[in-house]
C-alpha atoms as a PDB file:
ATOM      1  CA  UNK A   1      96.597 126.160  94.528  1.00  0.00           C
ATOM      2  CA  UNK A   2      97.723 123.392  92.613  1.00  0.00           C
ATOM      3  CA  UNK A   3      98.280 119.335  92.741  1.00  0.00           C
ATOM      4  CA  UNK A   4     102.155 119.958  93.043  1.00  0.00           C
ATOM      5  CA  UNK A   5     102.890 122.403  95.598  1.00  0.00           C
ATOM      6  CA  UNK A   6     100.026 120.715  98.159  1.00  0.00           C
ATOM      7  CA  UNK A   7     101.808 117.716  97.692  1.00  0.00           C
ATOM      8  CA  UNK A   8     105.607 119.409  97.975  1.00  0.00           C
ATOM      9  CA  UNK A   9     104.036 120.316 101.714  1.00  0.00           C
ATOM     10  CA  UNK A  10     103.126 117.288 102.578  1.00  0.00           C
ATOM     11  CA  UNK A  11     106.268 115.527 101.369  1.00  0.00           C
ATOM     12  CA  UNK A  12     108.359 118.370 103.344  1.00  0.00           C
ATOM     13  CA  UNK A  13     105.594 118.033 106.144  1.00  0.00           C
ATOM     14  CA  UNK A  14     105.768 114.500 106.426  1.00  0.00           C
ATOM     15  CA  UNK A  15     109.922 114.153 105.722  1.00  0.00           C
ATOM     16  CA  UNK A  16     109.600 116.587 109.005  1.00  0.00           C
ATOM     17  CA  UNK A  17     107.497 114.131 110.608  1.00  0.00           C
ATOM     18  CA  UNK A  18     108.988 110.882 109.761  1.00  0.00           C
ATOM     19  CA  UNK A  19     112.922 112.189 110.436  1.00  0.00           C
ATOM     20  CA  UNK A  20     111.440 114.605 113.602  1.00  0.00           C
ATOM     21  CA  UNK A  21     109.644 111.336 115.402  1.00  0.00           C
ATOM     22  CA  UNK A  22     112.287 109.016 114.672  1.00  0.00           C
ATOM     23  CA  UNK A  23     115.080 111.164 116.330  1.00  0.00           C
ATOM     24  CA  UNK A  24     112.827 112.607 119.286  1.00  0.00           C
ATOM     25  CA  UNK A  25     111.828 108.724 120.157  1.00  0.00           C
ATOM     26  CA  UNK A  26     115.450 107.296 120.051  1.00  0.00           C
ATOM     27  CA  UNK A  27     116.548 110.784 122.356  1.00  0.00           C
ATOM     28  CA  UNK A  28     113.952 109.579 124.722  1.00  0.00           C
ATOM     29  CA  UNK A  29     114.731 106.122 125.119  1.00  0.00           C
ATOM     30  CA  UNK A  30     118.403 106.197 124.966  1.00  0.00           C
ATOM     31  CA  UNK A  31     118.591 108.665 127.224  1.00  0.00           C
ATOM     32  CA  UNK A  32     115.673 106.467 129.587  1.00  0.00           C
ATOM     33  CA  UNK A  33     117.432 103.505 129.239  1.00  0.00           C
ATOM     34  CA  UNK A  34     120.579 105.273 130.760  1.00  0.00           C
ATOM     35  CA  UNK A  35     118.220 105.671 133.803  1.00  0.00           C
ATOM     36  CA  UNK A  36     117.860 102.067 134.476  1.00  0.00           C
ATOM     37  CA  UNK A  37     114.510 102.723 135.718  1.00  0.00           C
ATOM     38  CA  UNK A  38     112.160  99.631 134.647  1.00  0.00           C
ATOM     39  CA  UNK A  39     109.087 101.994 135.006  1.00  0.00           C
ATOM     40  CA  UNK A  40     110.036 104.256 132.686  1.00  0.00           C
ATOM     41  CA  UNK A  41     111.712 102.357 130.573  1.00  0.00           C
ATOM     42  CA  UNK A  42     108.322 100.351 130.080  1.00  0.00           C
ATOM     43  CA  UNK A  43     106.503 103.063 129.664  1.00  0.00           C
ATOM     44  CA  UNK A  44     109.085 105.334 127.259  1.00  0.00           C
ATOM     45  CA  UNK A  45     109.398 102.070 125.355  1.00  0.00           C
ATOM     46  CA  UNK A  46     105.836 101.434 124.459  1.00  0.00           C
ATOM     47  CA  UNK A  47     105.407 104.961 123.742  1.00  0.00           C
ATOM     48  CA  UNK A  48     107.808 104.721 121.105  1.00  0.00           C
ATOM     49  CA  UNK A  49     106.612 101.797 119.685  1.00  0.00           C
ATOM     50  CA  UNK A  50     102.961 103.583 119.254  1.00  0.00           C
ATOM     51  CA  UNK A  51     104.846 106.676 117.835  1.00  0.00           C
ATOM     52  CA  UNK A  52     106.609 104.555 114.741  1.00  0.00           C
ATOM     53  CA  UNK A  53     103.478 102.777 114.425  1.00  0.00           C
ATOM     54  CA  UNK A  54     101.201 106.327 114.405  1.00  0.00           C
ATOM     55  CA  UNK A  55     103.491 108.391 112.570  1.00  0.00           C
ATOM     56  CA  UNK A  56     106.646 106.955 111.450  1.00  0.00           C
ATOM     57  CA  UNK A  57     105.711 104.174 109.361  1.00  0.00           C
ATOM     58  CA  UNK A  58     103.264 106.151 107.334  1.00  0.00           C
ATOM     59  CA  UNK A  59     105.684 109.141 106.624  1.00  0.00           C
ATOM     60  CA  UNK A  60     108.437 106.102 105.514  1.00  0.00           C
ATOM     61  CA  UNK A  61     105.792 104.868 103.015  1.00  0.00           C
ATOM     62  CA  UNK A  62     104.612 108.456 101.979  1.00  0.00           C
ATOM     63  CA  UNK A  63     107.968 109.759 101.149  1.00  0.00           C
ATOM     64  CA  UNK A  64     109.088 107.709  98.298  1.00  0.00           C
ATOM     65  CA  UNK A  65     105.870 108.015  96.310  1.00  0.00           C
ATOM     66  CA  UNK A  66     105.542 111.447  96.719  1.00  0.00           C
ATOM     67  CA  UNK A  67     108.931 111.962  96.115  1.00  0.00           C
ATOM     68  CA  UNK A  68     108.958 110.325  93.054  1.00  0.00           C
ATOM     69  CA  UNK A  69     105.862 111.893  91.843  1.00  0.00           C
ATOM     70  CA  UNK A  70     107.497 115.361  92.635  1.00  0.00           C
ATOM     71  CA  UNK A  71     110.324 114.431  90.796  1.00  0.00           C
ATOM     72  CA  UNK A  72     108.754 113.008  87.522  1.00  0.00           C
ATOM     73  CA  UNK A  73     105.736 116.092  87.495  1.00  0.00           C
ATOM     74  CA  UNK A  74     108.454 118.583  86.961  1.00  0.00           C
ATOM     75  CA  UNK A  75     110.348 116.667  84.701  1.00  0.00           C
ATOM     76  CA  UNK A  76     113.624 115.382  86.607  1.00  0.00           C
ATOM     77  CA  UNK A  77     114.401 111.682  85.725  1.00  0.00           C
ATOM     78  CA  UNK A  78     115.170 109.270  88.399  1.00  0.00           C
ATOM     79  CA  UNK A  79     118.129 108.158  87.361  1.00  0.00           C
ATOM     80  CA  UNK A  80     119.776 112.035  88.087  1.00  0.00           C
ATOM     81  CA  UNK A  81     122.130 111.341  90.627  1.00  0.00           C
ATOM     82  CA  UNK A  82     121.015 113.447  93.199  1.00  0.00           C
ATOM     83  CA  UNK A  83     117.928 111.605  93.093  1.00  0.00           C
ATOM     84  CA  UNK A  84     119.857 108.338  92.605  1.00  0.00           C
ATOM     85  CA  UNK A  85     121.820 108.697  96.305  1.00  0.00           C
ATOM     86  CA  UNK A  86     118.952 110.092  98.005  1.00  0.00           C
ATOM     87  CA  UNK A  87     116.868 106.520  97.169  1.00  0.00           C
ATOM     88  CA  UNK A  88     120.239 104.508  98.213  1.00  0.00           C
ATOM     89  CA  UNK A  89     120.417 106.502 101.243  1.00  0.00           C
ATOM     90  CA  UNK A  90     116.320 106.110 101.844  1.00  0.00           C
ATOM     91  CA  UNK A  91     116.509 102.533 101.263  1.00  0.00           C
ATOM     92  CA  UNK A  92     119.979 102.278 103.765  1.00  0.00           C
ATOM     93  CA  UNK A  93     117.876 103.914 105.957  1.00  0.00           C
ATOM     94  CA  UNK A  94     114.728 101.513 105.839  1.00  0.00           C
ATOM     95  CA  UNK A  95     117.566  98.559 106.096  1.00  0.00           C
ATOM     96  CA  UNK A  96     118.627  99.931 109.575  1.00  0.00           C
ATOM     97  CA  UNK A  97     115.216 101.360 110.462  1.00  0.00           C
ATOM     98  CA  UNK A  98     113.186  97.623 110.154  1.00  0.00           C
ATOM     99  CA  UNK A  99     115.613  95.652 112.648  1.00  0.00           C
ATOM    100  CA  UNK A 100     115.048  98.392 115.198  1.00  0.00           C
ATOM    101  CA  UNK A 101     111.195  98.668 114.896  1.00  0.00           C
ATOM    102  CA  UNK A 102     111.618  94.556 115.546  1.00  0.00           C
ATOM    103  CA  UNK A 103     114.036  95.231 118.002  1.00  0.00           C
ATOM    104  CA  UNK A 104     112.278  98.234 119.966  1.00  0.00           C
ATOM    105  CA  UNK A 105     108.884  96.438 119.799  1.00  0.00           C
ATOM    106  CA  UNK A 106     110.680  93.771 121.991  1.00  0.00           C
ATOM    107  CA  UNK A 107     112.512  95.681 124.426  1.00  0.00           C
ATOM    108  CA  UNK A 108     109.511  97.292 124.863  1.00  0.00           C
ATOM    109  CA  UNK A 109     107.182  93.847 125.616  1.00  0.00           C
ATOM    110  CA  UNK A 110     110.575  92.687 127.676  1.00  0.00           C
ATOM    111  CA  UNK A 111     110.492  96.065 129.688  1.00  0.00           C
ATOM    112  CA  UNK A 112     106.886  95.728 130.186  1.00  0.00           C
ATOM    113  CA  UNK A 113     106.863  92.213 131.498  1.00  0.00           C
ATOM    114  CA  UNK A 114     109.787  93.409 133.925  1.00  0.00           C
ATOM    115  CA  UNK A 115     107.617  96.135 135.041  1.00  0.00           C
ATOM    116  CA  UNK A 116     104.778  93.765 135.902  1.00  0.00           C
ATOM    117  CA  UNK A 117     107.010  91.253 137.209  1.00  0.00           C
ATOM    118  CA  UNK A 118     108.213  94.112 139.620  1.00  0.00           C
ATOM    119  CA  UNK A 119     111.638  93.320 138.845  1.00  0.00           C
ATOM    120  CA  UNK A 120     114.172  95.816 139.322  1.00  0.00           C
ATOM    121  CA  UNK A 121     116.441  95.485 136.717  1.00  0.00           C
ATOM    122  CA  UNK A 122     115.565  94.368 132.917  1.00  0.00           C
ATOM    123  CA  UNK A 123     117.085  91.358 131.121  1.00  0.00           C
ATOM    124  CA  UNK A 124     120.872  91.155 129.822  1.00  0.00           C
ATOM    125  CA  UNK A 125     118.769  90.457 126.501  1.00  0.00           C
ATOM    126  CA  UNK A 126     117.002  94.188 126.305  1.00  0.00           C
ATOM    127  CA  UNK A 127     120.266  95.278 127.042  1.00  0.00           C
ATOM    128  CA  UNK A 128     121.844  93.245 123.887  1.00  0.00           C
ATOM    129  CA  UNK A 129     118.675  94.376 121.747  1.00  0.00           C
ATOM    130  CA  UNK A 130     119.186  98.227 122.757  1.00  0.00           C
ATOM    131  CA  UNK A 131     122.982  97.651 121.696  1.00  0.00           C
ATOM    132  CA  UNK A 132     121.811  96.827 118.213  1.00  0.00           C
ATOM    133  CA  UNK A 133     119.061  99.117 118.596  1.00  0.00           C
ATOM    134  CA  UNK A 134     121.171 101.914 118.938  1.00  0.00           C
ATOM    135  CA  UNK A 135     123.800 100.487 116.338  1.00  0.00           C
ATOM    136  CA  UNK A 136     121.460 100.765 113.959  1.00  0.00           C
ATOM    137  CA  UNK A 137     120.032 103.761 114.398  1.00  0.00           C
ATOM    138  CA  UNK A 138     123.111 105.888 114.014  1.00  0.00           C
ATOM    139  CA  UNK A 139     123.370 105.441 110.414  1.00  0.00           C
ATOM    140  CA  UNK A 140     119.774 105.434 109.596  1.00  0.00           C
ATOM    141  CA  UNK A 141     119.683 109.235 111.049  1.00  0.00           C
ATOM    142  CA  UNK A 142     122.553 110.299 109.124  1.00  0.00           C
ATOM    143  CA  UNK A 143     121.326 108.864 105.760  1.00  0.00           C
ATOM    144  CA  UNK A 144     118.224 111.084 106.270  1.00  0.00           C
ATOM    145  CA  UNK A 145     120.014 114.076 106.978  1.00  0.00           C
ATOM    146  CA  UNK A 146     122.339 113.840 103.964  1.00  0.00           C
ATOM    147  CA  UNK A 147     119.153 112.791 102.092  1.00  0.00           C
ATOM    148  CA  UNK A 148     117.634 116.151 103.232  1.00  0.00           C
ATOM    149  CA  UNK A 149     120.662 118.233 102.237  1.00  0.00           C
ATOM    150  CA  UNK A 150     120.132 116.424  98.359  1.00  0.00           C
ATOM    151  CA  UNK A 151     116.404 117.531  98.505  1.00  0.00           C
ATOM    152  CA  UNK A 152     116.827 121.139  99.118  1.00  0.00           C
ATOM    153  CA  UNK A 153     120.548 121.312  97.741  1.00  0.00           C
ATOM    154  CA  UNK A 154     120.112 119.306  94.336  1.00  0.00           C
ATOM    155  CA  UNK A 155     123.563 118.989  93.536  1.00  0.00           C
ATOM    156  CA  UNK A 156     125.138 118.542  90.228  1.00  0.00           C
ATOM    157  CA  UNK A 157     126.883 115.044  91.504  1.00  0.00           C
END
């Protein structure tokens, strides 16, 4: 076994993990929130907050350095422009993805003060903030996914 191909697993392993957690969260809150149920919204919502925290955010930092250690070990130069758009499209993706782990952390204190308020309905302000939560999040998933089609495709661009 050797240095490179333990740490190609763990790159693919924790691409998996960082693009896999990101997408199951959002399905579960925007599909929650459509419930209107302050309960479960307060609940789904911290949940996903713990998940970015737990898995998310150290797959986001993993990924570039052991990308670019991959790369440069077997001798492809970072400027190749596969490589090129997949760090544009990384870094488009950590623009989107910072706003909404701001954003989600306070619907999340918002939805659990609502809950323990015993309100029935959340603030017109979550409501705004999952807006922009959402926004965002569409092009942050598709970056990845493209980015994932230039790791395993390597085109000649």
């Amino acid at each position: 076994m050797n240095a490179y191909l333990v740490l190609k697993a763990l790159h693919i392993l924790s691409s998996v993990l960082m693009v896999g957690t990101g997408f199951g969260t959002a399905f579960y809150l925007f599909f929650t929130n459509r419930t209107g149920n302050v309960a479960s919204i307060a609940t789904v919502s911290r949940l996903v907050v713990r998940a970015d925290l737990w898995f998310t955010t150290p797959a986001v930092i993993f990924q570039p350095l052991s990308g670019l250690w991959l790369a440069h070990s077997v001798g492809w130069s970072w400027t190749t422009p596969w490589i090129q758009l997949s760090i544009a499209l990384y870094i488009l993706a950590g623009v989107c993805w910072l706003p909404v782990v701001w954003l989600q952390a306070r619907m999340a204190r918002m939805a659990a003060t609502a809950h323990a308020d015993g309100a029935k309905t959340l603030p017109l302000r979550y409501w705004r903030f999952a807006l922009w939560w959402e926004r965002l999040g569409y092009p942050a998933f598709i970056a990845m996914v493209v980015v994932y089609f230039l790791m395993v495709l390597k085109p000649a661009l």
